[in-house]
N, C-alpha and C. Protein backbone atom coordinates (compact mmCIF):
# COMPACT_ATOMS: atom_id res chain seq x y z
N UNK A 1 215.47 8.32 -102.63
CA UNK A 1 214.84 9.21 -103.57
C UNK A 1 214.22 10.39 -102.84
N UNK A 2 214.48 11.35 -103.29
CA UNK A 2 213.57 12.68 -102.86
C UNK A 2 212.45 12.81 -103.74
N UNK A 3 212.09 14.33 -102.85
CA UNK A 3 211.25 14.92 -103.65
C UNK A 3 211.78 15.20 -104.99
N UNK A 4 210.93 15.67 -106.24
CA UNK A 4 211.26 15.94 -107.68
C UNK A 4 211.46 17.60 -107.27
N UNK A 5 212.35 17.97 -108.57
CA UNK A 5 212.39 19.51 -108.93
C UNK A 5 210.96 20.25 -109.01
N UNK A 6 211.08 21.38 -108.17
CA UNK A 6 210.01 22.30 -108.67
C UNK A 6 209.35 22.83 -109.62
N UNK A 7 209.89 22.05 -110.69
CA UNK A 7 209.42 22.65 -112.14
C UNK A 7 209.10 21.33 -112.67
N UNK A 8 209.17 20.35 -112.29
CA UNK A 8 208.70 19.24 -112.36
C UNK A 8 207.23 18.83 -111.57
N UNK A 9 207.44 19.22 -110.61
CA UNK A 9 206.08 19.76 -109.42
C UNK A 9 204.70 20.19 -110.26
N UNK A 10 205.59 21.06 -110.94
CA UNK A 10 204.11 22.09 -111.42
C UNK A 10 203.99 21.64 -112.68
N UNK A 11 204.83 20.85 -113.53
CA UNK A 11 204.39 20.36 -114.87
C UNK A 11 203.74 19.04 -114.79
N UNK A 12 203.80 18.19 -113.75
CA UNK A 12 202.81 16.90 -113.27
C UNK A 12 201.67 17.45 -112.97
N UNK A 13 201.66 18.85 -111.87
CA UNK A 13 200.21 19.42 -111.57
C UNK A 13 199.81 20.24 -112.55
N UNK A 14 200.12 20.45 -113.52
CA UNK A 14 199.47 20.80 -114.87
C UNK A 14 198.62 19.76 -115.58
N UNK A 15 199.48 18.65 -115.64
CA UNK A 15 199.62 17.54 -116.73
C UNK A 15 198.00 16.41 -115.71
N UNK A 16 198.23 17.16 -114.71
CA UNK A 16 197.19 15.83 -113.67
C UNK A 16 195.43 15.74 -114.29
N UNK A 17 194.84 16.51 -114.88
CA UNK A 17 193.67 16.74 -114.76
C UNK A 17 193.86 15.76 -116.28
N UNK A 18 194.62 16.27 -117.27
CA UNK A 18 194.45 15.61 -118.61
C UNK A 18 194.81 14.13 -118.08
N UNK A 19 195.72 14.05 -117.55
CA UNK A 19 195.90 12.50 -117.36
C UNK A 19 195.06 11.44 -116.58
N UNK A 20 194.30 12.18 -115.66
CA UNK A 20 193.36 11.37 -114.81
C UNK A 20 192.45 11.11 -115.91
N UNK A 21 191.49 12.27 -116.98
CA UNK A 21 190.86 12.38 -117.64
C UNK A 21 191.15 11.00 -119.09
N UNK A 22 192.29 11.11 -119.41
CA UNK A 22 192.81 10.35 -120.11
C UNK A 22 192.66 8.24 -119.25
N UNK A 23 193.37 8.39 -118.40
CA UNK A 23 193.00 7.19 -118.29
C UNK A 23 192.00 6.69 -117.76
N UNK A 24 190.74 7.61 -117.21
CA UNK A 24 189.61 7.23 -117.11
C UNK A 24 188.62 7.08 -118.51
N UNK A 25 188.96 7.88 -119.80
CA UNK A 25 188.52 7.59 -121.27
C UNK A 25 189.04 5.65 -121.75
N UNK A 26 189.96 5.36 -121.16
CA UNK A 26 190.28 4.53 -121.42
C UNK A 26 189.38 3.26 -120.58
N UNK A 27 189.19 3.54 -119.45
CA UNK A 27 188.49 2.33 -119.21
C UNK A 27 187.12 2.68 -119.48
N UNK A 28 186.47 3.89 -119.69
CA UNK A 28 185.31 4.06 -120.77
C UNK A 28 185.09 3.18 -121.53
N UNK A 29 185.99 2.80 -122.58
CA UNK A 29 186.28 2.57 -123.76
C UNK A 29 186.14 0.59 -123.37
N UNK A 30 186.94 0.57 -122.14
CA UNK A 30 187.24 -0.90 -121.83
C UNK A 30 185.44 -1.56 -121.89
N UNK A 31 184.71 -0.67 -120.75
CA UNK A 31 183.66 -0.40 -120.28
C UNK A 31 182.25 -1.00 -121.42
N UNK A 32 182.76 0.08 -122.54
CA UNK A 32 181.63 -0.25 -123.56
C UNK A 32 181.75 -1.15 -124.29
N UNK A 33 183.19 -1.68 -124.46
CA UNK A 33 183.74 -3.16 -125.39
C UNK A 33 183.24 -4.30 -124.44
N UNK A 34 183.09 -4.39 -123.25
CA UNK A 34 183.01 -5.83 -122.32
C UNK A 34 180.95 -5.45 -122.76
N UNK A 35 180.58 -3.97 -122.46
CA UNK A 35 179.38 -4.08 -122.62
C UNK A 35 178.54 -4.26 -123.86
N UNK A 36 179.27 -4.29 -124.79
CA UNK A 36 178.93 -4.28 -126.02
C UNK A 36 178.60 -5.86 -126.28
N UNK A 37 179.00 -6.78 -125.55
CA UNK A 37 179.28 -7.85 -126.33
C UNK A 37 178.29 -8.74 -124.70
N UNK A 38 177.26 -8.35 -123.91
CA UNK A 38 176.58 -9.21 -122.89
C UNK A 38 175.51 -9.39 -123.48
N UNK A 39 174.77 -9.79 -124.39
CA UNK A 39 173.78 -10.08 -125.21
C UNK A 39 173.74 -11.88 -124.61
N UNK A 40 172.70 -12.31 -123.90
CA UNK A 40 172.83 -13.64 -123.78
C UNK A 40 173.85 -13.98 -122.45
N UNK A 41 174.68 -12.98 -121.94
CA UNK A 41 175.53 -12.84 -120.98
C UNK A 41 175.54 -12.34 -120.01
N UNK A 42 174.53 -11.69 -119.25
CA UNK A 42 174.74 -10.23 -118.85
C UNK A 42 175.14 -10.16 -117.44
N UNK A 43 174.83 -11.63 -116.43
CA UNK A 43 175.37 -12.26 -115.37
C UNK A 43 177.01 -11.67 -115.54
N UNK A 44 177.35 -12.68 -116.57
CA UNK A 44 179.27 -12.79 -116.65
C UNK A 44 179.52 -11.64 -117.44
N UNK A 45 178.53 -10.58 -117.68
CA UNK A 45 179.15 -9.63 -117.99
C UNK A 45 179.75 -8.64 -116.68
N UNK A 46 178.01 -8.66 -116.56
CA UNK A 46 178.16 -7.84 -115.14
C UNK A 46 179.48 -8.26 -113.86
N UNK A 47 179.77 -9.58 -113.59
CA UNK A 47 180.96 -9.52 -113.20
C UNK A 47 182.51 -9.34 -113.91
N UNK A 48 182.33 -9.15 -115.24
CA UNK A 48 183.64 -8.83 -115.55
C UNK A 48 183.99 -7.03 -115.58
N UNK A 49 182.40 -6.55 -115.70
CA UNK A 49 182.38 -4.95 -115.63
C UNK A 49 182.93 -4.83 -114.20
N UNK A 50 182.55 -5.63 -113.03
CA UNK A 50 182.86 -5.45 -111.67
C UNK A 50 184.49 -5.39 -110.95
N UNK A 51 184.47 -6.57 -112.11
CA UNK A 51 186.34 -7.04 -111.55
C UNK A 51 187.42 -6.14 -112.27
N UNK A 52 186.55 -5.31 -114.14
CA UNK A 52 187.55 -4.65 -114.04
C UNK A 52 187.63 -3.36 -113.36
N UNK A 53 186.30 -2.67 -112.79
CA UNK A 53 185.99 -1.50 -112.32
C UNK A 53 187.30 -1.91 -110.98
N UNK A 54 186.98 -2.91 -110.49
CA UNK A 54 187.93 -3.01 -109.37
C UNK A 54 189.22 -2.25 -109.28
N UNK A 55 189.64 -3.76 -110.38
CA UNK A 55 190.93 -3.71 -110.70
C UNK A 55 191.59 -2.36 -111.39
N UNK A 56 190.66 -1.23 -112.33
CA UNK A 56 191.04 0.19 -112.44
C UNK A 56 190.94 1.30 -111.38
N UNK A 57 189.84 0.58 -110.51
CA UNK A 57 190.06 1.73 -109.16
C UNK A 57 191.28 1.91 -108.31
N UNK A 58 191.80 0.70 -108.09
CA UNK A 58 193.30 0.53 -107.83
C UNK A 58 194.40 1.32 -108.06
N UNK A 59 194.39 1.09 -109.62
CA UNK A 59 195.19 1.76 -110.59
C UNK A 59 195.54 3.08 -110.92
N UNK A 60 193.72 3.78 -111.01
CA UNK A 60 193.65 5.06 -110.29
C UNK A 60 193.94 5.43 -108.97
N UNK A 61 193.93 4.68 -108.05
CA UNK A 61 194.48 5.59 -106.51
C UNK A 61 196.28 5.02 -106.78
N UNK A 62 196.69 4.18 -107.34
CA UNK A 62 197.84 4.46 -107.34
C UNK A 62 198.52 5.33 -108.43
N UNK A 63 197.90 5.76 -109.16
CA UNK A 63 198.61 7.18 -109.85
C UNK A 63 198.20 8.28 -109.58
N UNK A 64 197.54 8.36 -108.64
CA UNK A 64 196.74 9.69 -108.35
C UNK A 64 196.51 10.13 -107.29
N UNK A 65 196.16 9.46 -106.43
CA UNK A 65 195.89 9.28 -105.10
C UNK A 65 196.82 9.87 -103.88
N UNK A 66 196.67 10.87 -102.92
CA UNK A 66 197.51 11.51 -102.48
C UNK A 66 198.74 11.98 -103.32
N UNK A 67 198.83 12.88 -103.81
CA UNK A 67 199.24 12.86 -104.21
C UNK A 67 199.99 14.27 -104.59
N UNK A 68 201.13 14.07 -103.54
CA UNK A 68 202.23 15.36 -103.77
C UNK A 68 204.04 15.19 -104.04
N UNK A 69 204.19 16.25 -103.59
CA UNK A 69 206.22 15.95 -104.31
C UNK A 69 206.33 15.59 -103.85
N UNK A 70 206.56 15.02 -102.45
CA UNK A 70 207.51 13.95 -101.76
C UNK A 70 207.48 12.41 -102.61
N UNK A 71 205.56 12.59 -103.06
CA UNK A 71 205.94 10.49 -103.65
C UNK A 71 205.66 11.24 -105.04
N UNK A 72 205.98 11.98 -105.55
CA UNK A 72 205.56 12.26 -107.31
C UNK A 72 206.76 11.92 -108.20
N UNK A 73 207.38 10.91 -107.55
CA UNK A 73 208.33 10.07 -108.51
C UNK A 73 207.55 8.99 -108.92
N UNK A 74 206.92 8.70 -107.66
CA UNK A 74 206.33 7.37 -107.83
C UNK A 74 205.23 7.01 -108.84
N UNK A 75 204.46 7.87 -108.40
CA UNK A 75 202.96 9.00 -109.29
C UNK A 75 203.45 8.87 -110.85
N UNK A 76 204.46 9.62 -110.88
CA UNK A 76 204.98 9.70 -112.84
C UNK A 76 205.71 7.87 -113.00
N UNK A 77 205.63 7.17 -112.22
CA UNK A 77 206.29 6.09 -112.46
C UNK A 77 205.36 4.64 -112.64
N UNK A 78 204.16 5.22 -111.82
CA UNK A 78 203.04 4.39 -112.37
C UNK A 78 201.77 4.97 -113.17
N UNK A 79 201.69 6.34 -113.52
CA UNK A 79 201.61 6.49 -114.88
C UNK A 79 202.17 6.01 -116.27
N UNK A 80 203.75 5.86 -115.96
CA UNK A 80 204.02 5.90 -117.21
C UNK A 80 203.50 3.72 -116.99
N UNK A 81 204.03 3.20 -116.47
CA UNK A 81 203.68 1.99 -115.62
C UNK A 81 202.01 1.52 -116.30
N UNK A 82 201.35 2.10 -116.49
CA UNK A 82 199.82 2.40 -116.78
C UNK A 82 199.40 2.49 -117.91
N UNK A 83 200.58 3.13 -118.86
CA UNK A 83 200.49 3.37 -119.88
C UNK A 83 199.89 4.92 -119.81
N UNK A 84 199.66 5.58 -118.72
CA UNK A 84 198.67 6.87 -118.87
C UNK A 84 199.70 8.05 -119.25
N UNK A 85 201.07 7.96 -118.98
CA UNK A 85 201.67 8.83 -119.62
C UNK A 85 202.60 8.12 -120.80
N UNK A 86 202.53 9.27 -121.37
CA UNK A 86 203.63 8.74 -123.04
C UNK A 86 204.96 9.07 -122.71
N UNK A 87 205.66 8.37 -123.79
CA UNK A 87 207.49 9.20 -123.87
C UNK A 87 207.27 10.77 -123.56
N UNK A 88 206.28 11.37 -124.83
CA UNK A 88 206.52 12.77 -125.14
C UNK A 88 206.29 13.28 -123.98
N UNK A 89 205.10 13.20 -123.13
CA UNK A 89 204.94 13.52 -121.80
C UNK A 89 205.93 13.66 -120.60
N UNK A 90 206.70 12.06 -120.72
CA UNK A 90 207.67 12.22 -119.83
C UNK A 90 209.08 12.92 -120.26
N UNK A 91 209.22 13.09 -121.77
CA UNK A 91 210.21 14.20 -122.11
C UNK A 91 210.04 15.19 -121.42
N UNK A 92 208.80 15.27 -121.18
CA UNK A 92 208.99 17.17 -120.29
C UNK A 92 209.23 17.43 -118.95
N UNK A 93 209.79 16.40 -118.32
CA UNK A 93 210.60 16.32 -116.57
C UNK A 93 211.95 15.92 -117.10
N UNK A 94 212.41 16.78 -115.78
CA UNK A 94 213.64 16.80 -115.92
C UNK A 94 214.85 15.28 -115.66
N UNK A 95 216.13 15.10 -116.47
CA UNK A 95 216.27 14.46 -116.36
C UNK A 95 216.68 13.47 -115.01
N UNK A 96 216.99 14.19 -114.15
CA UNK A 96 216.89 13.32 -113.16
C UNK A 96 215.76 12.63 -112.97
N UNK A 97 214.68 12.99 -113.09
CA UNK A 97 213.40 12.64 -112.99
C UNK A 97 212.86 11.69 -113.87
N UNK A 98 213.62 11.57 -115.18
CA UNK A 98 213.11 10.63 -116.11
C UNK A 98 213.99 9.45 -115.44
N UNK A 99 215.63 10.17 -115.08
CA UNK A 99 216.14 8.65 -114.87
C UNK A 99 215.42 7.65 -113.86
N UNK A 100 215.09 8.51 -112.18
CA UNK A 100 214.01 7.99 -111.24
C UNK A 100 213.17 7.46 -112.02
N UNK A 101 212.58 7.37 -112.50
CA UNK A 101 211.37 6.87 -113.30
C UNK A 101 211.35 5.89 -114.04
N UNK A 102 212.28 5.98 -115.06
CA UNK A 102 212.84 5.13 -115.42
C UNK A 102 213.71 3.34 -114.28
N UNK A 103 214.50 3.50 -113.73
CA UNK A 103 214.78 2.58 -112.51
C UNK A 103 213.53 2.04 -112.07
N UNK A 104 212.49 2.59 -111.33
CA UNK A 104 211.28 2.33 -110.94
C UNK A 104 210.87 1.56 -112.14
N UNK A 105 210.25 1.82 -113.10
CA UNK A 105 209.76 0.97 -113.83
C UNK A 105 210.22 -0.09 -114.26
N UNK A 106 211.54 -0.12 -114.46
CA UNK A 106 212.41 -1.43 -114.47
C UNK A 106 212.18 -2.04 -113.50
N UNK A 107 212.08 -1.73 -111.94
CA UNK A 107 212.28 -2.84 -111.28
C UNK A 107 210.58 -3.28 -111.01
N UNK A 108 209.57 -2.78 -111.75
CA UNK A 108 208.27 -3.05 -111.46
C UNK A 108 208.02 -4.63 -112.83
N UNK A 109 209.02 -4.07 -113.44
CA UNK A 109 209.22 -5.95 -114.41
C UNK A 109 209.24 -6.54 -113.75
């Protein structure tokens, strides 16, 4: 695998700020549902806030994290992997790039 097309380059580095933004709203969201509910708990809350903060910091350095064209197959492949990018999103790279992406995520089953 190579690097992606240049116009693919600059529509991931467009697309990067909404998407970091986006899947950090999401574990927001995770965030206030585990916290919503430590009433009587707040021990086993506090470690499940811990393990998932973990387990999303991860997640974030692997879609984000260094992150230029040489591995930005990989990048759009554990986004989409993440759920942080959509179809419509990845409609807008080119198709070689969806097919890369596509393969990758198959073999991450």
């Amino acid at each position: 695998m190579s690097s992606i097309p240049e116009k693919d380059w600059k529509r991931l580095s467009g697309l990067k700020e909404s998407l970091l933004n986006s899947a950090c709203e999401t574990i927001f969201r995770r965030i206030e549902q585990i916290s919503s509910t430590r009433k009587d708990r707040e021990h086993e809350t506090y470690l499940e806030l811990w393990k998932l903060i973990n387990k999303e910091d991860e997640a974030i350095a692997e879609m984000f994290n260094d992150l230029k064209r040489s591995n930005a197959v990989f990048k759009i492949a554990a986004l989409k992997h993440h759920g942080v990018l959509t179809d419509k999103q990845l409609a807008q790279f080119s198709q070689a790039t969806q097919e890369q992406v596509a393969r990758l995520c198959e073999y991450r089953r």
